[in-house]
C-alpha atoms as a PDB file:
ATOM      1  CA  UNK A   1       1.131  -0.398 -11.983  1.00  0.00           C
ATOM      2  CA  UNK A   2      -1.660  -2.158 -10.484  1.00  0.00           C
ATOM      3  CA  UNK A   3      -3.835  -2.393 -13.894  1.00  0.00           C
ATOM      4  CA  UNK A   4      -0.378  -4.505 -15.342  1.00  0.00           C
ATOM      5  CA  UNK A   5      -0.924  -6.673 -11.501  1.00  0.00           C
ATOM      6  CA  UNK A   6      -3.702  -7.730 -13.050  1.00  0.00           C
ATOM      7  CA  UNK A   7      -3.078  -8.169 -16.954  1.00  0.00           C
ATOM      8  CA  UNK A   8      -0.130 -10.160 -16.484  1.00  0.00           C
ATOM      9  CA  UNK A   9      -1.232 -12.386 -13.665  1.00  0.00           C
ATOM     10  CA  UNK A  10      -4.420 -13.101 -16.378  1.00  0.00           C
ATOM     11  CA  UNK A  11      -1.875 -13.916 -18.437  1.00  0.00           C
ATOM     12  CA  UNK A  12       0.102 -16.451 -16.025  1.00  0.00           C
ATOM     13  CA  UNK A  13      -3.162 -17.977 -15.542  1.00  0.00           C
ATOM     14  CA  UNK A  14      -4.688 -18.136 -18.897  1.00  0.00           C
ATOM     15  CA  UNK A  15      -6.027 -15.305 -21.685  1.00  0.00           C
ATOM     16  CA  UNK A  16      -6.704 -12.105 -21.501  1.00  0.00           C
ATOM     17  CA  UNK A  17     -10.593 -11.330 -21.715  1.00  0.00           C
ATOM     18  CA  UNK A  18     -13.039  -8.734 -22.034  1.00  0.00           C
ATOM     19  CA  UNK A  19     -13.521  -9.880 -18.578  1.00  0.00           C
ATOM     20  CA  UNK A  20      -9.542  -9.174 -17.941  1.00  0.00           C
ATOM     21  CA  UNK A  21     -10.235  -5.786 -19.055  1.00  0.00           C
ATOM     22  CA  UNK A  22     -12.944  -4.774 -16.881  1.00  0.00           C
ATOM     23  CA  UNK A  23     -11.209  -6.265 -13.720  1.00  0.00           C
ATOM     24  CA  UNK A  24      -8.467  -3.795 -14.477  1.00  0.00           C
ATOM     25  CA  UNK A  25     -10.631  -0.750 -14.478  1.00  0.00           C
ATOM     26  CA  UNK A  26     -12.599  -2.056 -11.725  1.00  0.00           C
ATOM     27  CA  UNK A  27      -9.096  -2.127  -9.943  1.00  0.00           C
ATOM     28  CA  UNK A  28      -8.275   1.326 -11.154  1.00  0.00           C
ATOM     29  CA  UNK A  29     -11.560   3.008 -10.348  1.00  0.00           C
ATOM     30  CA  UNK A  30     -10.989   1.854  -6.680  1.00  0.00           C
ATOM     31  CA  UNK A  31      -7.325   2.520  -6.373  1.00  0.00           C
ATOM     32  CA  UNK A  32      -8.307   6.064  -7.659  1.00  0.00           C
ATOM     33  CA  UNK A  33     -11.279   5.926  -5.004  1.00  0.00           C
ATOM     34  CA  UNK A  34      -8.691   5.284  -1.913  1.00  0.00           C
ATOM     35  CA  UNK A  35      -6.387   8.270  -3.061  1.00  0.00           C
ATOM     36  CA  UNK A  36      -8.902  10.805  -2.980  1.00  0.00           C
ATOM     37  CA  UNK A  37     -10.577  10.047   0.309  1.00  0.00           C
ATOM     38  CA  UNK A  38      -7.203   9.262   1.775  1.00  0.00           C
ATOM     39  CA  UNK A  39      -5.968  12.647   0.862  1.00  0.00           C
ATOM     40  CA  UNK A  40      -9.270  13.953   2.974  1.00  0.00           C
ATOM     41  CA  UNK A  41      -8.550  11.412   5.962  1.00  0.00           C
ATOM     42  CA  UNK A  42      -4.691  12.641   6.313  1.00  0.00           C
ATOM     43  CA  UNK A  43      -5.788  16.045   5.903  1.00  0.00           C
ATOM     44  CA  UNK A  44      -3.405  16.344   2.872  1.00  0.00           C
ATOM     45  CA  UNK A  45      -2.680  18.856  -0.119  1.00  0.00           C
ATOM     46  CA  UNK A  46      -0.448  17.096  -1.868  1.00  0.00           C
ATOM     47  CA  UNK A  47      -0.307  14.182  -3.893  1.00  0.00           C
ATOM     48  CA  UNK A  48       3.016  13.424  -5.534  1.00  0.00           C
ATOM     49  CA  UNK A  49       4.315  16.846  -6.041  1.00  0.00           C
ATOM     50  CA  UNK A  50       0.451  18.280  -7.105  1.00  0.00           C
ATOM     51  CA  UNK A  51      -2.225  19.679  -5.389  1.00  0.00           C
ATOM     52  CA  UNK A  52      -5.082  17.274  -4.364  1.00  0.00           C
ATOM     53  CA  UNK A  53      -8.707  17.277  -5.089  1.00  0.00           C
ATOM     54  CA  UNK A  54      -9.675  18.852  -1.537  1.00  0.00           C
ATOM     55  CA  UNK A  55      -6.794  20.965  -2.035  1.00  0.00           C
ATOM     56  CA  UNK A  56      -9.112  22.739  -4.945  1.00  0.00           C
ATOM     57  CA  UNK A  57     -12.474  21.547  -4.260  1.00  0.00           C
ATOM     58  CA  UNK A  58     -12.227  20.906  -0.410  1.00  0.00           C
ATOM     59  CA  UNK A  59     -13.327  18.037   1.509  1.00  0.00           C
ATOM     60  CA  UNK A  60     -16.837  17.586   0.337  1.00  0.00           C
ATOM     61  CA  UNK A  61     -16.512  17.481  -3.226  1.00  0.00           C
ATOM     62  CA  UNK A  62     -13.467  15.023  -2.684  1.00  0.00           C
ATOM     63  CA  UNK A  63     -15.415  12.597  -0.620  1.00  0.00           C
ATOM     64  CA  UNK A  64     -18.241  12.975  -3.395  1.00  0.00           C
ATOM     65  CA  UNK A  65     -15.839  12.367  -6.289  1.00  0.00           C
ATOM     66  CA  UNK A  66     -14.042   9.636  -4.123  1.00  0.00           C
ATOM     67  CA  UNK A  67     -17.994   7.925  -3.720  1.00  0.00           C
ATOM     68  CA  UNK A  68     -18.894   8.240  -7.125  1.00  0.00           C
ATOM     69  CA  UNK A  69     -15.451   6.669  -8.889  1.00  0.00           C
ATOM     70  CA  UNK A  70     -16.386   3.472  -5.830  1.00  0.00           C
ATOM     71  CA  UNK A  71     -19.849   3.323  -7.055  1.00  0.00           C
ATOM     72  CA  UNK A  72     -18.764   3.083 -10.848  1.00  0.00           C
ATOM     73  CA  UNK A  73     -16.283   0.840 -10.320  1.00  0.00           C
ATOM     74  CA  UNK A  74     -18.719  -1.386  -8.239  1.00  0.00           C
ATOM     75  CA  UNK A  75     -20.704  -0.747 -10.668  1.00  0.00           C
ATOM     76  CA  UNK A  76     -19.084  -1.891 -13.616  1.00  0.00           C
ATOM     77  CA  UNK A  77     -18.817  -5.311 -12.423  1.00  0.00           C
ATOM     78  CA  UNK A  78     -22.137  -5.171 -11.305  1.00  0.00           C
ATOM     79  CA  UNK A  79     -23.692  -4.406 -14.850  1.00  0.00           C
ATOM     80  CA  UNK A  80     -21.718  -7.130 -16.526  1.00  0.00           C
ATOM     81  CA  UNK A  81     -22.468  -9.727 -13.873  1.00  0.00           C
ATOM     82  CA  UNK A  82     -19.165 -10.197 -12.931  1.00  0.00           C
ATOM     83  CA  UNK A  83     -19.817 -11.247  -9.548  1.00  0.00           C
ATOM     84  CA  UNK A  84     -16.771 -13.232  -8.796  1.00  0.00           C
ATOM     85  CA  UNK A  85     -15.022  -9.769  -9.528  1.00  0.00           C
ATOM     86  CA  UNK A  86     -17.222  -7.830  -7.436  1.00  0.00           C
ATOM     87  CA  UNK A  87     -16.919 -10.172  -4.065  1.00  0.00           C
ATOM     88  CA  UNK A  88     -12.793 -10.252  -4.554  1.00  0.00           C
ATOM     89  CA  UNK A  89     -12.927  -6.107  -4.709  1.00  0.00           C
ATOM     90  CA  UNK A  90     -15.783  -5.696  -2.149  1.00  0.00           C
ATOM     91  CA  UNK A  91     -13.532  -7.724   0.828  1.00  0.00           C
ATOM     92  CA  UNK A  92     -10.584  -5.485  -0.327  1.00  0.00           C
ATOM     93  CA  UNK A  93     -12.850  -2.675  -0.068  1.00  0.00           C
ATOM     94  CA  UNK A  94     -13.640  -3.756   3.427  1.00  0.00           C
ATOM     95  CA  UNK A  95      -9.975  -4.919   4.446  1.00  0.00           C
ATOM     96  CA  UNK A  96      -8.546  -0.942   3.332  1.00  0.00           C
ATOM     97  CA  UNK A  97     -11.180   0.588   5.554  1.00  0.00           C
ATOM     98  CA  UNK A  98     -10.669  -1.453   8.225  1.00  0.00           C
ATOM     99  CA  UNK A  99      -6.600  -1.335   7.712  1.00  0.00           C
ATOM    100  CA  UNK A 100      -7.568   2.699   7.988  1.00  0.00           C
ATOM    101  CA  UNK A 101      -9.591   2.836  11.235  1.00  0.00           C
ATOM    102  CA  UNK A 102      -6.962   0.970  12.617  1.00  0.00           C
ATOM    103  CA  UNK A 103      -4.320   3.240  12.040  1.00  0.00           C
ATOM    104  CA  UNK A 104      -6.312   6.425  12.843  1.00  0.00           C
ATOM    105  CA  UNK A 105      -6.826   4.299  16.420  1.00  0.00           C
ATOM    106  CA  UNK A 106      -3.465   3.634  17.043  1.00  0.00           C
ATOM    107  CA  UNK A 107      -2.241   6.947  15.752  1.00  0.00           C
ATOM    108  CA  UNK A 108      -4.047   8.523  18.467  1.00  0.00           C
ATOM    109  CA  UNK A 109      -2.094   6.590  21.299  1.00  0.00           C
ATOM    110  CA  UNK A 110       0.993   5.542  19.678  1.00  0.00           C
ATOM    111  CA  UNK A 111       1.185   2.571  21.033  1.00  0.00           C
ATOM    112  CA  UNK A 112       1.481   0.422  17.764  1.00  0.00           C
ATOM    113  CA  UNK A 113       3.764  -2.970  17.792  1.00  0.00           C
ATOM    114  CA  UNK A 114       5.639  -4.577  15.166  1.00  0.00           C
ATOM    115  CA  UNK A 115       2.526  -7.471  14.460  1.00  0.00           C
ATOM    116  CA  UNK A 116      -0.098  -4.258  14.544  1.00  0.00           C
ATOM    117  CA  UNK A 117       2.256  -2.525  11.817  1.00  0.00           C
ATOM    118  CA  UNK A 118       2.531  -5.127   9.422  1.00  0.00           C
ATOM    119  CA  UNK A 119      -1.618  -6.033  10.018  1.00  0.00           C
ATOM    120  CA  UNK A 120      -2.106  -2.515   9.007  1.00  0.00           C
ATOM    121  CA  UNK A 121      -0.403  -2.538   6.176  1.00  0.00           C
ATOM    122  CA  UNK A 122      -1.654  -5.847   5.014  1.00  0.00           C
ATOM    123  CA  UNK A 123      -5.400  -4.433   5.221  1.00  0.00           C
ATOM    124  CA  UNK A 124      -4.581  -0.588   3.374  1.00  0.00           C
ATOM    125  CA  UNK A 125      -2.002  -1.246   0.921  1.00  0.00           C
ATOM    126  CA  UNK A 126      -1.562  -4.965   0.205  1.00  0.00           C
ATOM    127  CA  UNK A 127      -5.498  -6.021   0.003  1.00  0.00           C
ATOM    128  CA  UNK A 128      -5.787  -3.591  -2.975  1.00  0.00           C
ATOM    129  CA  UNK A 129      -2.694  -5.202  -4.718  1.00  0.00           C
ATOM    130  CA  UNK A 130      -3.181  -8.980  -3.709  1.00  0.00           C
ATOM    131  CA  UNK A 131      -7.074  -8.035  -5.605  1.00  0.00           C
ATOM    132  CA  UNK A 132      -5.235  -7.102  -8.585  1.00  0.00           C
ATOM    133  CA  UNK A 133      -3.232 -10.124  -8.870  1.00  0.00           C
ATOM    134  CA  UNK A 134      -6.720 -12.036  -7.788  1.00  0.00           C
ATOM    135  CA  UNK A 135      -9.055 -10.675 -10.358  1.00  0.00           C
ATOM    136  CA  UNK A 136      -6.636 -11.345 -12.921  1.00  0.00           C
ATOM    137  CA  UNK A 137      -6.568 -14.706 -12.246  1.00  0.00           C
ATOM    138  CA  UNK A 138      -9.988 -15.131 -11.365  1.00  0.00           C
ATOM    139  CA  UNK A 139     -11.178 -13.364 -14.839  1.00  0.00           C
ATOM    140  CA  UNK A 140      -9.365 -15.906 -16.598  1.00  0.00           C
ATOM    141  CA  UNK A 141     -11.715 -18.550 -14.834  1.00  0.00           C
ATOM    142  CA  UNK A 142      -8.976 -20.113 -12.762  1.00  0.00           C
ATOM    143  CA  UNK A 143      -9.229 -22.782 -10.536  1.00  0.00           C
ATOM    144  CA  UNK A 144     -10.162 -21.546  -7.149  1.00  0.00           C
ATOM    145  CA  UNK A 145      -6.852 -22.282  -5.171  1.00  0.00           C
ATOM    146  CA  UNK A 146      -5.028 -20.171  -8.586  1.00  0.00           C
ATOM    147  CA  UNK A 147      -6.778 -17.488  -7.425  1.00  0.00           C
ATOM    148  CA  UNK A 148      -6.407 -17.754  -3.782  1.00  0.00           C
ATOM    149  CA  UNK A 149      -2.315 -18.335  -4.699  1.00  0.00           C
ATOM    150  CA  UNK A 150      -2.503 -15.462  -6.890  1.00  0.00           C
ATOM    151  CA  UNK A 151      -4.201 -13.662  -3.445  1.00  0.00           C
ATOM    152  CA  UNK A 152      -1.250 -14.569  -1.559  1.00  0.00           C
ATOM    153  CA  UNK A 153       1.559 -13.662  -4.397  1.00  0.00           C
ATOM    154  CA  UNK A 154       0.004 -10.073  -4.405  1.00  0.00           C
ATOM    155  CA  UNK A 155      -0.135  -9.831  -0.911  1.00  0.00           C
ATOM    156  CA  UNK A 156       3.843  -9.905  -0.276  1.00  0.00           C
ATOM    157  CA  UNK A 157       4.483  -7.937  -2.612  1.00  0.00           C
ATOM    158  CA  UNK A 158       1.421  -5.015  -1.718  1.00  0.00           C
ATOM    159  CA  UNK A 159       3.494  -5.528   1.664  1.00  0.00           C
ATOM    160  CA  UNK A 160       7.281  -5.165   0.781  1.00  0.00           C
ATOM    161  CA  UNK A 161       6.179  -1.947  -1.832  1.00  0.00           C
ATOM    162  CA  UNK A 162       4.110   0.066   1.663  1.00  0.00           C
ATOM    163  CA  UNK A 163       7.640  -0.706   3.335  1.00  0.00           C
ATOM    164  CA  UNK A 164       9.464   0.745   0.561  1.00  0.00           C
ATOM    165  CA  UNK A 165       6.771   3.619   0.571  1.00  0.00           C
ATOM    166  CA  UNK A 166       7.866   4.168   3.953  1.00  0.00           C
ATOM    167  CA  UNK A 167      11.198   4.110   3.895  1.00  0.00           C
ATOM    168  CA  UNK A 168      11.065   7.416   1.303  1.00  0.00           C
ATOM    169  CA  UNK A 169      10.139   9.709   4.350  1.00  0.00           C
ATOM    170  CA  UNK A 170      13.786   8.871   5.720  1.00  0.00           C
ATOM    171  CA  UNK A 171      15.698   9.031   2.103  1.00  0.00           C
ATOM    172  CA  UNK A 172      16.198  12.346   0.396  1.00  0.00           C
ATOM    173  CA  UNK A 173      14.032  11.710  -2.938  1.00  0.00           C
ATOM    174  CA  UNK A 174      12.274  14.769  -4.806  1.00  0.00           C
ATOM    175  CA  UNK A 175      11.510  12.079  -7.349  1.00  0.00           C
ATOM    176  CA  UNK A 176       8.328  11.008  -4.862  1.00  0.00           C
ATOM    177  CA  UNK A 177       6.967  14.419  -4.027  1.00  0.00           C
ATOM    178  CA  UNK A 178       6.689  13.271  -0.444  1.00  0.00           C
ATOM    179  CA  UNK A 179       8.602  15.533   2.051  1.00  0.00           C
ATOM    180  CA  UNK A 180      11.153  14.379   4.470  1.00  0.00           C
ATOM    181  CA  UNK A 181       9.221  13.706   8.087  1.00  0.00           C
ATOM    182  CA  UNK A 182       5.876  13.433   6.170  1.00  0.00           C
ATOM    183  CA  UNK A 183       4.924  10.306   8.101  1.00  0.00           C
ATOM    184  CA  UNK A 184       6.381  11.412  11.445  1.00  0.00           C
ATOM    185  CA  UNK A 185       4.404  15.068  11.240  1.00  0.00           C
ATOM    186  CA  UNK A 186       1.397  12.872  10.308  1.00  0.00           C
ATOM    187  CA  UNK A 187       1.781  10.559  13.733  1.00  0.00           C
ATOM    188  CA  UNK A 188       2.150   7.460  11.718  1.00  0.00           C
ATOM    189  CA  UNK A 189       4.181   4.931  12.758  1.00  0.00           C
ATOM    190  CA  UNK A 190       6.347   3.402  10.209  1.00  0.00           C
ATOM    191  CA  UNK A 191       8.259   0.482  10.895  1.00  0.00           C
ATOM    192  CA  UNK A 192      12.007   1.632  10.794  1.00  0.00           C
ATOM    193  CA  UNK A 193      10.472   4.026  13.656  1.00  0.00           C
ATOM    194  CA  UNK A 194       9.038   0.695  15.460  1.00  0.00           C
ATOM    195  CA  UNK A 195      12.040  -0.972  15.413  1.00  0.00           C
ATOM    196  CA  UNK A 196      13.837   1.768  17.127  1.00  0.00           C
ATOM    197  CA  UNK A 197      11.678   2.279  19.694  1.00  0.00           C
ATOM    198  CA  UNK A 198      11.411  -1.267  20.616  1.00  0.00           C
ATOM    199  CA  UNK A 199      15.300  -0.794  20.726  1.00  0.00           C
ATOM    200  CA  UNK A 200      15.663   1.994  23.252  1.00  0.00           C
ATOM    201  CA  UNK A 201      15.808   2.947  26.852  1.00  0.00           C
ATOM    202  CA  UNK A 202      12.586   4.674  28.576  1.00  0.00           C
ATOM    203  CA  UNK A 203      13.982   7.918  28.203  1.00  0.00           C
ATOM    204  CA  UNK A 204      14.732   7.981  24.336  1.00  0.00           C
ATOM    205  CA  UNK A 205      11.383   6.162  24.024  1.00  0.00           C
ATOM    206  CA  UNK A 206       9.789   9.300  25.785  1.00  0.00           C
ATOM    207  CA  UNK A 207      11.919  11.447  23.802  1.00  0.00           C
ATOM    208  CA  UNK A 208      10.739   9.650  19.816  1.00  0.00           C
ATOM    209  CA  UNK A 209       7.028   9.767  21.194  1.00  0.00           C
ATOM    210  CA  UNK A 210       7.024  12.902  22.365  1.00  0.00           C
ATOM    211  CA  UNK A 211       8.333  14.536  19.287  1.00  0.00           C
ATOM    212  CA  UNK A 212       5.904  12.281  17.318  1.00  0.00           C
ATOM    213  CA  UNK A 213       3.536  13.471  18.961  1.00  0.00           C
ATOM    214  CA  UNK A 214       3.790  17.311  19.981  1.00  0.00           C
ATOM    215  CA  UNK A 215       6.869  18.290  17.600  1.00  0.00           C
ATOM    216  CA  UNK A 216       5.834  16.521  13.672  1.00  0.00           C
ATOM    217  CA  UNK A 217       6.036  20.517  12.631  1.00  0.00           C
ATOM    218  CA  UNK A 218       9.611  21.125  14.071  1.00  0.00           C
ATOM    219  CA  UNK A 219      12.173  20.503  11.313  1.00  0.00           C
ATOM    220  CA  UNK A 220      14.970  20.633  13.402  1.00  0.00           C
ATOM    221  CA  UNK A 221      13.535  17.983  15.547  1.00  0.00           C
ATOM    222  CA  UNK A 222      12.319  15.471  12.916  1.00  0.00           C
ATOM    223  CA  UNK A 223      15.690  15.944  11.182  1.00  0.00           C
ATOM    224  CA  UNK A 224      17.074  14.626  14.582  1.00  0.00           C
ATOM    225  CA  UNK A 225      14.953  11.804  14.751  1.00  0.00           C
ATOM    226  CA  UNK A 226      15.260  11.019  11.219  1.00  0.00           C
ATOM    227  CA  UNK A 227      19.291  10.407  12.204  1.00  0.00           C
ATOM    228  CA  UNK A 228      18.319   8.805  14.895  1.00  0.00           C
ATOM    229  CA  UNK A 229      16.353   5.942  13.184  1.00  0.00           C
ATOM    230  CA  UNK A 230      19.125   5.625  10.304  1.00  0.00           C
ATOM    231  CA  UNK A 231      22.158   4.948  13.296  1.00  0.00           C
ATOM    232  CA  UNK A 232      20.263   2.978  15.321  1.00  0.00           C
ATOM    233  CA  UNK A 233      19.472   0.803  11.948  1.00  0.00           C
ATOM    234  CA  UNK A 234      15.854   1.180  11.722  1.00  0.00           C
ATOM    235  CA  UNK A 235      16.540   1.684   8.298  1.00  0.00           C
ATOM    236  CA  UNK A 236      18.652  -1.738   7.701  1.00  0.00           C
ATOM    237  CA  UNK A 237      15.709  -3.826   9.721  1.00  0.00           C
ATOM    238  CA  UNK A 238      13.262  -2.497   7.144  1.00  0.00           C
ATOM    239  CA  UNK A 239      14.978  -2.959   3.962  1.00  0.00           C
ATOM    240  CA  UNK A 240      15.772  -6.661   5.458  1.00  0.00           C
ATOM    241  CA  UNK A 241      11.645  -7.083   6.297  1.00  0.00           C
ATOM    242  CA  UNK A 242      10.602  -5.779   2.558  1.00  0.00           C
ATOM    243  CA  UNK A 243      13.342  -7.898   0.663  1.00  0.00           C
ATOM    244  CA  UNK A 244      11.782 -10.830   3.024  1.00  0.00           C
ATOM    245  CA  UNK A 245       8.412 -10.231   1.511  1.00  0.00           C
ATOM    246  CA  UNK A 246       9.738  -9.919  -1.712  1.00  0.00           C
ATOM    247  CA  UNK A 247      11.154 -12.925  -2.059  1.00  0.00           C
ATOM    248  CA  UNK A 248       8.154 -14.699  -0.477  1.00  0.00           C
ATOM    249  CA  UNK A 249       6.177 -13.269  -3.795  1.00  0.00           C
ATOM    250  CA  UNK A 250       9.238 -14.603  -5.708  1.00  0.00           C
ATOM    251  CA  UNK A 251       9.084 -18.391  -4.351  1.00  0.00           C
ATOM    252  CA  UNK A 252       5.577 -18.655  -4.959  1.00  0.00           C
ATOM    253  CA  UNK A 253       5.518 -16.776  -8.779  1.00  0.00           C
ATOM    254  CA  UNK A 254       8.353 -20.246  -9.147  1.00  0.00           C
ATOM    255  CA  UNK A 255       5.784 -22.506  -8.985  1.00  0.00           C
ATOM    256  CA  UNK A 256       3.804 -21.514 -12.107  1.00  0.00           C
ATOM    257  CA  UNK A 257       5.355 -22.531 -15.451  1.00  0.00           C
ATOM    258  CA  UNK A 258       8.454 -20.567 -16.826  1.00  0.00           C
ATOM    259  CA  UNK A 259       7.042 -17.949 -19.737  1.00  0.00           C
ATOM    260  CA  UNK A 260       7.613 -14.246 -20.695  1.00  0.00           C
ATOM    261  CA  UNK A 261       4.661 -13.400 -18.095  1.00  0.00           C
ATOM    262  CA  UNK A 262       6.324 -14.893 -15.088  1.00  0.00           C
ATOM    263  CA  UNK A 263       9.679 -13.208 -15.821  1.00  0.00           C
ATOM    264  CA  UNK A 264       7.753  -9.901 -16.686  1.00  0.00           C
ATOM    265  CA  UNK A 265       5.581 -10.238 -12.738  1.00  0.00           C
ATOM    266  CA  UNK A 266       9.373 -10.810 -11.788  1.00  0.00           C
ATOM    267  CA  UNK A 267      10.573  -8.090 -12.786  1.00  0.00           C
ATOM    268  CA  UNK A 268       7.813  -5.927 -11.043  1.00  0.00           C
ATOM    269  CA  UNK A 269       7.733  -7.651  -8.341  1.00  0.00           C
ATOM    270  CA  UNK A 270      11.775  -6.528  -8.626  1.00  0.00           C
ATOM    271  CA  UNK A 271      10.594  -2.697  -9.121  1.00  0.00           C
ATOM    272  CA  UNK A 272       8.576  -2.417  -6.577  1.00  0.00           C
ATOM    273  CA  UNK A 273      10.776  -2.592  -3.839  1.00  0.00           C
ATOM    274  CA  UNK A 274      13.977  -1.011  -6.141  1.00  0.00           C
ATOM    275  CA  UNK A 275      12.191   2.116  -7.221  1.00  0.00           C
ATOM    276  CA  UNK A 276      12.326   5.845  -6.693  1.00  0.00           C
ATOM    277  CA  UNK A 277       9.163   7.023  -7.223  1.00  0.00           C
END
């Protein structure tokens, strides 16, 4: 998905290049990068229904293979001095690890707020997206402020899709290999589970953090909770925050000229927050 971020947003903004193509294997590289040392920072040995690398190899060949596919995608923009490339991936580089520390800090007190959430989200998931959208732009040799528009189009919607991704751990979907709770065992905390919290008394408060944070292995417990943040509409406020950012991608993909390219970002724009997987 991410390599078409950036061929059709090259598109909106002028022609597809040899340039185009690297950016999008740059991207890839990267994206590829963040899976496999993510999988090593969660501690997990699955990814989307199959074993992950440190599931095989453990976590030192991971973080090794994770290393070398940065380096060659660094690399690759390096060699063909595509520098403009290399500074729009290098801050997103620097945004996801920051966006990660962050949520390993508040993890360990659980003490995250609404503005924290969305700040963390904005660093992991929606730098690396708002970069695709960027480079394609920028590879076309857009005007500056194209770019930085382009920035702020992929943005939104790299937010709205990590609310969507977050919203699976309270649907029943085998179609994302991610189990039910996955997020909850893992002491991350999603934004349907902010909202209820900010929307209880002090003893169901004590009662979500304390199974968030001694009971993420009890099924019967995170099934509870799970409930719990679908009646008290965490659920509702979520869907309402992602279509938000979705339509603030929308309004600003209107202000580039009406072609096949704009209605085709549309439309994935559209999937992002409407799919299953």
């Amino acid at each position: 998905m991410r390599p078409m971020f950036v061929f059709l947003s090259a598109c909106l903004t002028g022609e597809v290049n040899e340039s185009t193509f690297r950016a999008a294997s740059l991207i890839e590289l990267l994206h590829t990068a963040t899976l496999v040392h993510d999988d090593v920072v969660d501690d997990s040995n699955l990814r989307r229904g199959f074993f992950s690398l440190n599931a095989l190899w453990k976590n030192k060949i991971a973080v090794l293979v994770g290393d070398f596919l940065l380096s060659r995608g660094l690399l690759l923009a390096l060699e063909n001095e595509e520098f403009h490339l290399l500074k729009i991936v290098s801050n997103a580089v620097r945004e996801m690890s920051e966006g990660e520390l962050l949520q390993i800090e508040k993890a360990r007190r659980l003490d995250i707020a609404e503005e924290i959430y969305f700040e963390i989200i904005r660093k992991k998931t929606a730098t690396l997206i708002a970069s695709c959208c960027a480079c394609g732009a920028a590879s076309t040799g857009a005007r500056e402020e194209t770019v930085k528009k382009m920035w702020q189009f992929g943005e939104s919607v790299g937010v709205a899709f990590q609310i969507k991704d977050d919203l699976f751990d309270y649907e029943k979907n085998n179609a994302t290999g991610k189990p039910d709770g996955i997020d909850i065992k893992e002491k991350k905390m999603t934004l349907p589970l902010i909202y209820v919290l900010n929307h209880s008394d002090f003893m169901q408060r004590r009662w979500i953090i304390n199974t968030v944070k001694s009971y993420g292995n009890d099924t019967v417990r995170v099934k509870q909770l799970i409930e719990k943040v679908t009646q008290t509409g965490g659920i509702a406020y979520a869907r309402d925050k992602m279509l938000e950012y979705r339509n603030k991608a929308l309004e600003i993909l209107e202000t580039f000229p009406d072609n096949i390219y704009r209605d085709s970002l549309k439309k994935l724009v559209i999937f992002t927050t409407d799919r299953n997987i």
